[in-house]
N, C-alpha and C. Protein backbone atom coordinates (compact mmCIF):
# COMPACT_ATOMS: atom_id res chain seq x y z
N UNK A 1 194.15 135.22 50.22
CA UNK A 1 194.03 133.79 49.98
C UNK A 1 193.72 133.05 51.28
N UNK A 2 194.33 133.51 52.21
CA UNK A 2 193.96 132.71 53.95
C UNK A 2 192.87 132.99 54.24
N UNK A 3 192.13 134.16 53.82
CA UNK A 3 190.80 134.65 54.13
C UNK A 3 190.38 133.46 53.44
N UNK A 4 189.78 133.48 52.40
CA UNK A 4 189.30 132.50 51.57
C UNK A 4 189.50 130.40 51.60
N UNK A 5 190.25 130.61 52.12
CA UNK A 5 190.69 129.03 52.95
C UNK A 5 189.65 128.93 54.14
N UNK A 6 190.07 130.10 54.86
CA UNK A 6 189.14 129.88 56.25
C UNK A 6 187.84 129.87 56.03
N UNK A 7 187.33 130.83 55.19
CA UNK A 7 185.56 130.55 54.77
C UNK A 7 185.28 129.62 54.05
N UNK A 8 186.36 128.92 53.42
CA UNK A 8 185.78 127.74 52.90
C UNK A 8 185.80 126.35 53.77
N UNK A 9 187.04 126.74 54.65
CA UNK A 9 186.88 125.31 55.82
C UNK A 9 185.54 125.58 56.74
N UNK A 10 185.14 126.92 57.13
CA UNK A 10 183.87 126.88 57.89
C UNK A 10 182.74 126.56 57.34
N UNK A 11 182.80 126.76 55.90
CA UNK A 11 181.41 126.00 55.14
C UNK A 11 181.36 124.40 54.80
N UNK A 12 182.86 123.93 54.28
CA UNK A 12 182.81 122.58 55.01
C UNK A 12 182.98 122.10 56.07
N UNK A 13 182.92 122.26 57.01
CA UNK A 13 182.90 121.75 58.47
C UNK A 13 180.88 122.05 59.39
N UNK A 14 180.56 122.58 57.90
CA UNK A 14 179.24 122.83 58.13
C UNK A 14 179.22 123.61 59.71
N UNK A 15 179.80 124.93 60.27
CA UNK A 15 180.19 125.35 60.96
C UNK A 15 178.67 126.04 61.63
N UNK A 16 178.17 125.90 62.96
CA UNK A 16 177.13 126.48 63.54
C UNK A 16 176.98 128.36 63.47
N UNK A 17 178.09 128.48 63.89
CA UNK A 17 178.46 130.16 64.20
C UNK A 17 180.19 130.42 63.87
N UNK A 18 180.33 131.18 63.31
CA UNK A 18 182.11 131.53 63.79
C UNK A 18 182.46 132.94 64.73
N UNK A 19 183.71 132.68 64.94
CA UNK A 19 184.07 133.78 65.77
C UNK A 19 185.46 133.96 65.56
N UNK A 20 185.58 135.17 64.37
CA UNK A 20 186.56 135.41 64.39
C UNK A 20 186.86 136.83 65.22
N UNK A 21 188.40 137.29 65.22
CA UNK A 21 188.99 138.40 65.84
C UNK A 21 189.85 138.56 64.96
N UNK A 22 190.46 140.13 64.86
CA UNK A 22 190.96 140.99 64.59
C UNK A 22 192.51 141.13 65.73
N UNK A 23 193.76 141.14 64.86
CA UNK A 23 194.60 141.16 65.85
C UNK A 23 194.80 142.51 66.36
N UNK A 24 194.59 142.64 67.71
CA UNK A 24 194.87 144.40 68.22
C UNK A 24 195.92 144.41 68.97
N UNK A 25 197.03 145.43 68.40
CA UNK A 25 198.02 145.74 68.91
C UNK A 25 198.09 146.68 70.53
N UNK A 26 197.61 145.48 71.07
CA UNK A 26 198.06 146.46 72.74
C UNK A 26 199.69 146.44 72.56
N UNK A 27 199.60 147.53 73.48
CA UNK A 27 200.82 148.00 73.94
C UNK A 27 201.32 146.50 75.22
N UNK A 28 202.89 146.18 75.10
CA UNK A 28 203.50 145.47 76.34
C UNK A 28 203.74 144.09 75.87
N UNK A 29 203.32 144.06 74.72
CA UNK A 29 203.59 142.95 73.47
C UNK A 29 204.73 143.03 72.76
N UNK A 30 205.52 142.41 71.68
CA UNK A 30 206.21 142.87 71.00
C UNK A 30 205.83 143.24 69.55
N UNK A 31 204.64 142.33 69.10
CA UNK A 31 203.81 142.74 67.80
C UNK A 31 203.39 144.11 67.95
N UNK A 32 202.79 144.35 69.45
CA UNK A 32 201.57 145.30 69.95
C UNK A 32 202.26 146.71 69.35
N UNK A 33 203.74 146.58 70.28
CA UNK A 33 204.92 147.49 70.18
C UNK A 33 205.41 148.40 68.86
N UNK A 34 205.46 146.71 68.65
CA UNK A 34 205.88 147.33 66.76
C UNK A 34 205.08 148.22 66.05
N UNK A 35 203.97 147.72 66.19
CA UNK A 35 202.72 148.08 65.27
C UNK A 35 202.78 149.91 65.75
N UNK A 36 202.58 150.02 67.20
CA UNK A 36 202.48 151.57 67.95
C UNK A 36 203.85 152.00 67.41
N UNK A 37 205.48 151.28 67.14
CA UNK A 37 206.28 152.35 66.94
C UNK A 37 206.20 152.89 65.62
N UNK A 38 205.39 152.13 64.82
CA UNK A 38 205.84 152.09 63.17
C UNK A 38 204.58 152.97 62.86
N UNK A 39 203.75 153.26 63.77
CA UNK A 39 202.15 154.20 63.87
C UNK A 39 201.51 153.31 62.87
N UNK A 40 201.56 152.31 62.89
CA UNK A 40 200.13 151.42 62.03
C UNK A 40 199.36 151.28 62.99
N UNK A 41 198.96 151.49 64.08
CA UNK A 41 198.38 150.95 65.42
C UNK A 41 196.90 151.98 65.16
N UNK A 42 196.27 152.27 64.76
CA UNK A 42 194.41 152.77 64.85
C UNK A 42 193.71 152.94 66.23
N UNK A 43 194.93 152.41 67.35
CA UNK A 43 193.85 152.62 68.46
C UNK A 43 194.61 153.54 69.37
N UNK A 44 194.48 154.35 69.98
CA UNK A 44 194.99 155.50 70.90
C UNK A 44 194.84 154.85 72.31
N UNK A 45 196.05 155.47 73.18
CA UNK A 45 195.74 155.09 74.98
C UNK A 45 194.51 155.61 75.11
N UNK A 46 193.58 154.52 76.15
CA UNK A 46 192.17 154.33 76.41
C UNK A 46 191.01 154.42 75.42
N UNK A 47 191.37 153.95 74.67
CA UNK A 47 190.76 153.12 73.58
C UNK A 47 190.61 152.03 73.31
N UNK A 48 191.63 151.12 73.90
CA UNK A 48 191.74 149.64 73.99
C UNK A 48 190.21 149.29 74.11
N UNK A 49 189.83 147.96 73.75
CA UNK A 49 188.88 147.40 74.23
C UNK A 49 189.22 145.79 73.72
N UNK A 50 187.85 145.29 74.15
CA UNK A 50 188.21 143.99 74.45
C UNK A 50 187.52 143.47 73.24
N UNK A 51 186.18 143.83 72.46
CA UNK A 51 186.02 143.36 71.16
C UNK A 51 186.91 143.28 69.99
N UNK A 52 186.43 141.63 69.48
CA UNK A 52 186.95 141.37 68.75
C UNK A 52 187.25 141.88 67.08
N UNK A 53 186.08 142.47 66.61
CA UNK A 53 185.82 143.43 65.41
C UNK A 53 186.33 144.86 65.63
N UNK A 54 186.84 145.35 64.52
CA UNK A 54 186.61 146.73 64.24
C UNK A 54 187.99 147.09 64.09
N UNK A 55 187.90 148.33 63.54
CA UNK A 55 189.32 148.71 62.55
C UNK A 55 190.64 148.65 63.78
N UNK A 56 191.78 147.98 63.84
CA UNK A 56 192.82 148.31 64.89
C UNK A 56 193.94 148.51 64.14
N UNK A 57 194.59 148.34 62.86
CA UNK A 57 195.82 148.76 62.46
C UNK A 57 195.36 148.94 60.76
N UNK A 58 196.47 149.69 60.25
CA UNK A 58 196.54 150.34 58.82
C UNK A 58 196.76 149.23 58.34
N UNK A 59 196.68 149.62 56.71
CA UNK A 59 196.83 147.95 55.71
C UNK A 59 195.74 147.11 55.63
N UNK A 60 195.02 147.18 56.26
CA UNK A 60 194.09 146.07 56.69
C UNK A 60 192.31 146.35 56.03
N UNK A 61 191.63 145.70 54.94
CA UNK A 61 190.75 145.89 54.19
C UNK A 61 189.74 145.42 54.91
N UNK A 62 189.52 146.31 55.89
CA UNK A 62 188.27 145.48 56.84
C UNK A 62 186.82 144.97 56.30
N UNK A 63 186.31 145.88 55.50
CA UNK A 63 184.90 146.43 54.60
C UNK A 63 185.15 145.19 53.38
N UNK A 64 186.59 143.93 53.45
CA UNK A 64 186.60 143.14 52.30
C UNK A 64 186.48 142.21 53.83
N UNK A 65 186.68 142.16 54.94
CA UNK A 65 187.01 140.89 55.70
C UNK A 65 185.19 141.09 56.22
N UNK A 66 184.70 142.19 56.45
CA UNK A 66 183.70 142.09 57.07
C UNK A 66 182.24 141.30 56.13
N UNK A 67 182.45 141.31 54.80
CA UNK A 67 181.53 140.97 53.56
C UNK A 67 181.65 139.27 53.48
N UNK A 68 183.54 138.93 53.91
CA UNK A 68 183.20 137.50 53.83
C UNK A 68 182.58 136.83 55.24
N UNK A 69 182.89 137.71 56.20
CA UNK A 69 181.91 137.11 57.45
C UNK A 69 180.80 137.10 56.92
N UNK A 70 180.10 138.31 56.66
CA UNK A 70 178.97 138.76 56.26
C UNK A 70 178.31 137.31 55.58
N UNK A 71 179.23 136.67 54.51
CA UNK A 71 178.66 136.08 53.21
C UNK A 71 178.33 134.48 54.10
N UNK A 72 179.34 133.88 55.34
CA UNK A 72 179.39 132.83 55.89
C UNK A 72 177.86 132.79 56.25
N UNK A 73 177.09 134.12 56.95
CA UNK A 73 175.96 133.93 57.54
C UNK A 73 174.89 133.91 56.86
N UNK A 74 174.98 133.64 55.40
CA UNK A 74 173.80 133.69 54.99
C UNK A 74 173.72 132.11 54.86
């Protein structure tokens, strides 16, 4: 449902570009932490990176979040 709020405030706000991110659980955080003790975490030491896209924790329907970006740009 928040997905769907946010693509609809960027189509009314007649929005140029968006930029969303993906929350990634680094390590030294306490979210980051959690996520690595509970192994939902998708990204391994030296793997980190600094982009904002792409798969970083379990649960998470990326291939449904990436279609509504997808749908903003047409």
């Amino acid at each position: 449902e928040e997905v769907q709020m946010t693509a609809r405030m960027v189509d009314e706000i007649g929005a140029d570009m968006d930029s969303f991110a993906y929350f990634s659980p680094y390590p030294g955080n306490e979210l980051g932490e959690r996520c690595i003790a509970e192994n939902l975490s998708l990204l391994k030491p030296g793997t980190y990176d600094r982009y904002p896209t792409g798969q970083k924790i379990t649960g998470i329907d990326y291939d449904y979040l990436d279609r509504v970006r997808a749908g903003l740009r047409e």
